[in-house]
N, C-alpha and C. Protein backbone atom coordinates (compact mmCIF):
# COMPACT_ATOMS: atom_id res chain seq x y z
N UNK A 1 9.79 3.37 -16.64
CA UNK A 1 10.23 4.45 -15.79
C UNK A 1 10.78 5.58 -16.65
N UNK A 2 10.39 6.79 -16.32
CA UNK A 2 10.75 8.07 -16.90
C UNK A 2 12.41 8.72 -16.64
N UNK A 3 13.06 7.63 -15.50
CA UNK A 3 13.85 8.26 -14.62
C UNK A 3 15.12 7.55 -14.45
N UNK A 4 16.56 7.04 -14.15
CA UNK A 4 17.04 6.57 -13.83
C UNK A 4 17.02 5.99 -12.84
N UNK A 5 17.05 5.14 -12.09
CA UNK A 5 17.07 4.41 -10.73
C UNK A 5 18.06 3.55 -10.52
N UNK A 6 18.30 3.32 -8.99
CA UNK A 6 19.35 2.82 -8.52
C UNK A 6 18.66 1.30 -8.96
N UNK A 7 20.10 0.24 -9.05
CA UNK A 7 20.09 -1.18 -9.08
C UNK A 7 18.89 -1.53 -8.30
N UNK A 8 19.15 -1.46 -7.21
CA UNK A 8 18.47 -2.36 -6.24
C UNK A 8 16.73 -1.55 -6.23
N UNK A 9 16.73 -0.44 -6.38
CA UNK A 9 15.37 -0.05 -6.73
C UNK A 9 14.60 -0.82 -8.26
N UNK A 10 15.61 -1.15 -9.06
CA UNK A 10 15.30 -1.72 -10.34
C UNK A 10 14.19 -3.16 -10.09
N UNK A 11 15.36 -3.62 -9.30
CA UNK A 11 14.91 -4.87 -8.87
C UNK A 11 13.72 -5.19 -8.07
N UNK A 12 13.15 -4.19 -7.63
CA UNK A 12 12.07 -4.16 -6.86
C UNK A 12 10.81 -3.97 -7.73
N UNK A 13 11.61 -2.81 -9.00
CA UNK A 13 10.03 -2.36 -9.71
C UNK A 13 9.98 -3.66 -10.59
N UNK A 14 10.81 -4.41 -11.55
CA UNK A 14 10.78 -5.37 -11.82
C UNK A 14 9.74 -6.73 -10.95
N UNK A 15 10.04 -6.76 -9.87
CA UNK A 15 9.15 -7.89 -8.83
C UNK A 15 7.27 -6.43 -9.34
N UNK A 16 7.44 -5.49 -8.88
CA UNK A 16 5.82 -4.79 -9.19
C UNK A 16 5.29 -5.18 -10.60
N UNK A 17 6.52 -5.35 -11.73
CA UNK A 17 6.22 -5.50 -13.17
C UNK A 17 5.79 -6.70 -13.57
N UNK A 18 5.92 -7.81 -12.70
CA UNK A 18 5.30 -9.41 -12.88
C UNK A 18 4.25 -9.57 -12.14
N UNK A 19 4.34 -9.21 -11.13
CA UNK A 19 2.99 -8.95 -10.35
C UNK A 19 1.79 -8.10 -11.21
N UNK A 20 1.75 -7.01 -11.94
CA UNK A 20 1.11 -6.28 -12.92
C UNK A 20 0.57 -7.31 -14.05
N UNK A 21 1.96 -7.78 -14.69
CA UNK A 21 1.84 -8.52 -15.88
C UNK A 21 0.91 -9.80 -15.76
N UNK A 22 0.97 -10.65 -14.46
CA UNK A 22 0.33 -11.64 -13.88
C UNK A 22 -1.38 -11.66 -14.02
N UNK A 23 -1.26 -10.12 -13.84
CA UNK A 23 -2.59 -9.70 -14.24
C UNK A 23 -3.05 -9.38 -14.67
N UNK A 24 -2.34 -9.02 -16.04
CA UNK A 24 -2.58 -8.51 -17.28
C UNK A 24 -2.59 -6.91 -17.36
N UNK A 25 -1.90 -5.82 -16.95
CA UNK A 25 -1.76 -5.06 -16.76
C UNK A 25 -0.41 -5.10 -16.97
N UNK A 26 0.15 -3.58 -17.43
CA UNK A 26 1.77 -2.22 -17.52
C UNK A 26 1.35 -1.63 -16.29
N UNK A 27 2.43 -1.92 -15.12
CA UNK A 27 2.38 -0.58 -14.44
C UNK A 27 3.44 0.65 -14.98
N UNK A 28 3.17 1.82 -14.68
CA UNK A 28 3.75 3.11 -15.30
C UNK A 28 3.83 3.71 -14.27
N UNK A 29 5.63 3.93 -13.99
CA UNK A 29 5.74 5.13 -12.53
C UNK A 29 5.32 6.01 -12.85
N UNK A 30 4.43 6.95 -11.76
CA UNK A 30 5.22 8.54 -11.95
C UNK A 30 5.72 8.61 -10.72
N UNK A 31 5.91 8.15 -9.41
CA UNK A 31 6.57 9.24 -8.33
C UNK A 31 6.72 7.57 -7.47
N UNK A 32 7.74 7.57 -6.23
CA UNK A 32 7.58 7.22 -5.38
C UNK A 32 7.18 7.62 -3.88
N UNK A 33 7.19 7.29 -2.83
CA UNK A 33 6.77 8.13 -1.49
C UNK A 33 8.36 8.43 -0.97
N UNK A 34 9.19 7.96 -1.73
CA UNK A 34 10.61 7.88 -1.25
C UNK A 34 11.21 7.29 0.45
N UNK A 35 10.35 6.06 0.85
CA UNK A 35 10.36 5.93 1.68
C UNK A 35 11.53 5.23 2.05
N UNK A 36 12.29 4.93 1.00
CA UNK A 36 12.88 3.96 0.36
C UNK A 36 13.33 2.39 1.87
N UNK A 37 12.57 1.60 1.88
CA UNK A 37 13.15 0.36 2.57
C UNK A 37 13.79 -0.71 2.30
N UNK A 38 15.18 -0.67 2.73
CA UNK A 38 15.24 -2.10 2.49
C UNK A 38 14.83 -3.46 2.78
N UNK A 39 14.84 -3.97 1.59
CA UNK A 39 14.84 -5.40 1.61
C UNK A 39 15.16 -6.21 0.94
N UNK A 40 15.67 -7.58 1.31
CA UNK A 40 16.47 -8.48 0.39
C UNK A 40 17.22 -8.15 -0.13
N UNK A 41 18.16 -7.00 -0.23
CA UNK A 41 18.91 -6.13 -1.29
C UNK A 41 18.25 -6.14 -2.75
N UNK A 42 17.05 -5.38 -1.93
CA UNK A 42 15.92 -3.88 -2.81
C UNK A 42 15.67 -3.08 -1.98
N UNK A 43 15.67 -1.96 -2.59
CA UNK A 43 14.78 -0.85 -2.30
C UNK A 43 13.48 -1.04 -2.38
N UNK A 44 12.32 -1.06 -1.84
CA UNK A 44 11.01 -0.81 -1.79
C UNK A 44 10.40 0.06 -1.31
N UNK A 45 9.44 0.68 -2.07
CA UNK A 45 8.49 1.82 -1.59
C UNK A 45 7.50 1.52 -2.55
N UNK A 46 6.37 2.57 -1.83
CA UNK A 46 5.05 2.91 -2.18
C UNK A 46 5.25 3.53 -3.03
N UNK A 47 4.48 3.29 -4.69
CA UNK A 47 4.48 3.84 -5.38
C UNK A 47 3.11 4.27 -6.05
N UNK A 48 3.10 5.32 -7.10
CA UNK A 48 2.14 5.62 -7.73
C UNK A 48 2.20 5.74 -8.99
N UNK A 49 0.71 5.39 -10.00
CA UNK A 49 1.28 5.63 -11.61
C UNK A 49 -0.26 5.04 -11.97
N UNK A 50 -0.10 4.19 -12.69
CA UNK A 50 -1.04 3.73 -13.92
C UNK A 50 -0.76 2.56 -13.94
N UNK A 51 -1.84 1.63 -13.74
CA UNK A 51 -1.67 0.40 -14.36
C UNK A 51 -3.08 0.00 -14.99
N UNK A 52 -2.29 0.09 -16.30
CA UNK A 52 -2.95 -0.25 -18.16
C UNK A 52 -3.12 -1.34 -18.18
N UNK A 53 -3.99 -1.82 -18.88
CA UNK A 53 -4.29 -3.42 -19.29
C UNK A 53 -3.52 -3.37 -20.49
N UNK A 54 -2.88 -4.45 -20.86
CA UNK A 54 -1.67 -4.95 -21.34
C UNK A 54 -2.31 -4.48 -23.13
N UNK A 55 -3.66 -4.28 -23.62
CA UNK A 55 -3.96 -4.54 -24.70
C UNK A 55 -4.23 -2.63 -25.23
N UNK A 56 -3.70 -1.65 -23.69
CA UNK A 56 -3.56 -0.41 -24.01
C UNK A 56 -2.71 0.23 -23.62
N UNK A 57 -1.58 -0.36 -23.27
CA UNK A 57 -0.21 -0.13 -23.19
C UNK A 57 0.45 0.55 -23.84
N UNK A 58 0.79 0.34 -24.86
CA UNK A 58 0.88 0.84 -26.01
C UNK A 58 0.86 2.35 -26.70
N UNK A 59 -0.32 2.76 -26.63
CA UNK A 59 -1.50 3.75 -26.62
C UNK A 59 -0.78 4.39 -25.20
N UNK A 60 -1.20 4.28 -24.56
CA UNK A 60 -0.48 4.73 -23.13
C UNK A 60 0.60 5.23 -22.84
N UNK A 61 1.57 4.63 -23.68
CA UNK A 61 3.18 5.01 -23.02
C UNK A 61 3.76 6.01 -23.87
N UNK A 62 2.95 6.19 -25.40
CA UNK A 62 3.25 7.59 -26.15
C UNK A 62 2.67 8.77 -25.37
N UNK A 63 1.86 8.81 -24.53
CA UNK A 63 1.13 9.65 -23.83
C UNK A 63 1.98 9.98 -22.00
N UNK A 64 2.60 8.61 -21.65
CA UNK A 64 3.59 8.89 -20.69
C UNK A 64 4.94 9.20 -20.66
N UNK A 65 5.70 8.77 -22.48
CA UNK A 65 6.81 8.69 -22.42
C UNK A 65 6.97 10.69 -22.93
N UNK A 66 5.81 11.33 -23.52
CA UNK A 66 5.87 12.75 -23.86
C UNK A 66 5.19 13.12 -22.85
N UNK A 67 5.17 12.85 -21.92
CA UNK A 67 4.32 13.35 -20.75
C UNK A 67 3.42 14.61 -20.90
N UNK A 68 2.54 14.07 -21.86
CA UNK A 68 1.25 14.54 -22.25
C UNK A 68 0.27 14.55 -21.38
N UNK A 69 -0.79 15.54 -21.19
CA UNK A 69 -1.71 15.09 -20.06
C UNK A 69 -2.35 14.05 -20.13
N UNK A 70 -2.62 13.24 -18.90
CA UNK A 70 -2.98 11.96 -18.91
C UNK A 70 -4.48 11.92 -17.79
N UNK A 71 -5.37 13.09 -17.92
CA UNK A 71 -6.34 12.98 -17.61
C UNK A 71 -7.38 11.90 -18.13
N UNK A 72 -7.08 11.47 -19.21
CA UNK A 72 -8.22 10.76 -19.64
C UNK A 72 -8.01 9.25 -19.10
N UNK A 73 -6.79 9.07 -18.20
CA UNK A 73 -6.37 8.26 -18.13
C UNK A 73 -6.77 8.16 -16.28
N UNK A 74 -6.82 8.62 -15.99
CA UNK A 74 -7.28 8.70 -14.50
C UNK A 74 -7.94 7.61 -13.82
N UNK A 75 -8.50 6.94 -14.66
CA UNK A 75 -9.25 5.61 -14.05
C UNK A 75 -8.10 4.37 -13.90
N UNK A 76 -7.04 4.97 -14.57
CA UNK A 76 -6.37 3.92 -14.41
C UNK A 76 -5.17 4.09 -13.29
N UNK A 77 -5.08 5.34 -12.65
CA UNK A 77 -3.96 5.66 -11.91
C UNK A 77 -4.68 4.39 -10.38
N UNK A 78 -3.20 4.17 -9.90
CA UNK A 78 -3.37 3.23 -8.75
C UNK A 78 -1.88 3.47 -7.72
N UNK A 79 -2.19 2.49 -6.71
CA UNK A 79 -1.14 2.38 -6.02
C UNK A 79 -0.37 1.61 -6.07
N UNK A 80 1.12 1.34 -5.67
CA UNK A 80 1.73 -0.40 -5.13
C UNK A 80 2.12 -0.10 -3.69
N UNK A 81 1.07 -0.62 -2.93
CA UNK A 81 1.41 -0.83 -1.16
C UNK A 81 2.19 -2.09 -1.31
N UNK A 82 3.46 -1.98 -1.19
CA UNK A 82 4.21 -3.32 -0.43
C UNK A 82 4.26 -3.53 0.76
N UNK A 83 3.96 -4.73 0.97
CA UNK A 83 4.21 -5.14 2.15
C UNK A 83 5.03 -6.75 3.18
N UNK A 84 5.75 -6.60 4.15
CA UNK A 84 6.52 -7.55 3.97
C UNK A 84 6.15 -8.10 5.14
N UNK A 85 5.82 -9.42 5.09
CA UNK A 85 4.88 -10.48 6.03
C UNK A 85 5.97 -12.01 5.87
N UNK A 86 6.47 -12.05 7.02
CA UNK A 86 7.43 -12.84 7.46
C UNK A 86 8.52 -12.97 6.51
N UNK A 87 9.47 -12.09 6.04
CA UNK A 87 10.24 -11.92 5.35
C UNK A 87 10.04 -12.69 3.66
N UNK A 88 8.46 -12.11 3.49
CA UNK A 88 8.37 -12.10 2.58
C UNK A 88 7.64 -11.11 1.35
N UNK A 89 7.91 -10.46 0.40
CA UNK A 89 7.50 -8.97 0.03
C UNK A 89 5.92 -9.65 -0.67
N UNK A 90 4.75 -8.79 -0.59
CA UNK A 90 3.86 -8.85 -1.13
C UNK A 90 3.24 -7.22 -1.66
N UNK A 91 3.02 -7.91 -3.16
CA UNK A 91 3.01 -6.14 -3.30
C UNK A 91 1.66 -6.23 -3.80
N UNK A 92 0.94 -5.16 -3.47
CA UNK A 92 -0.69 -5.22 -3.84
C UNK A 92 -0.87 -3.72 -4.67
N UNK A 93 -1.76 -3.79 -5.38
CA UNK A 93 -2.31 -2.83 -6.23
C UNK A 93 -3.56 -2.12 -5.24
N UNK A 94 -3.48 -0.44 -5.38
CA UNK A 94 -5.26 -0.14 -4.79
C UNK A 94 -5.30 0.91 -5.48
């Protein structure tokens, strides 16, 4: 993250960051929808960014952390739709 964030938002991108990693992928914020919902004591929202395969990460985050243009990178921008199905969070990539 480029940004400071509250605790309980932490904790949420953290749950998106194992879910990513699970799959071999860095997700990389840039923005949320600020929808902000609670749950479980987190914040959750829809987010947007990049998710890198773990072996161009690297490469990637000198290009996000100087927020350099990241056109070439476009194939990799995605979503995280969370969603919560019987009080339980499922967060999906699209």
């Amino acid at each position: 993250m480029r940004t400071k964030e509250d605790e309980k938002f932490i904790k949420y991108f953290k749950i998106v960051q194992k879910k990513a990693e699970k799959n071999g992928f860095v997700f990389f914020l840039d923005f949320g929808e600020c929808n902000d919902i609670p749950f479980n004591d987190m914040i959750i929202d829809e987010l947007f960014g990049w998710k890198i395969p773990v072996g161009k990460a690297k490469e990637f985050e000198k290009v996000f952390i100087y927020r350099k243009n990241t056109s070439e990178w476009d194939k990799y921008c995605s979503w995280v739709i969370p969603k919560i199905n019987k009080d339980n969070l499922v967060i999906n990539f699209e």
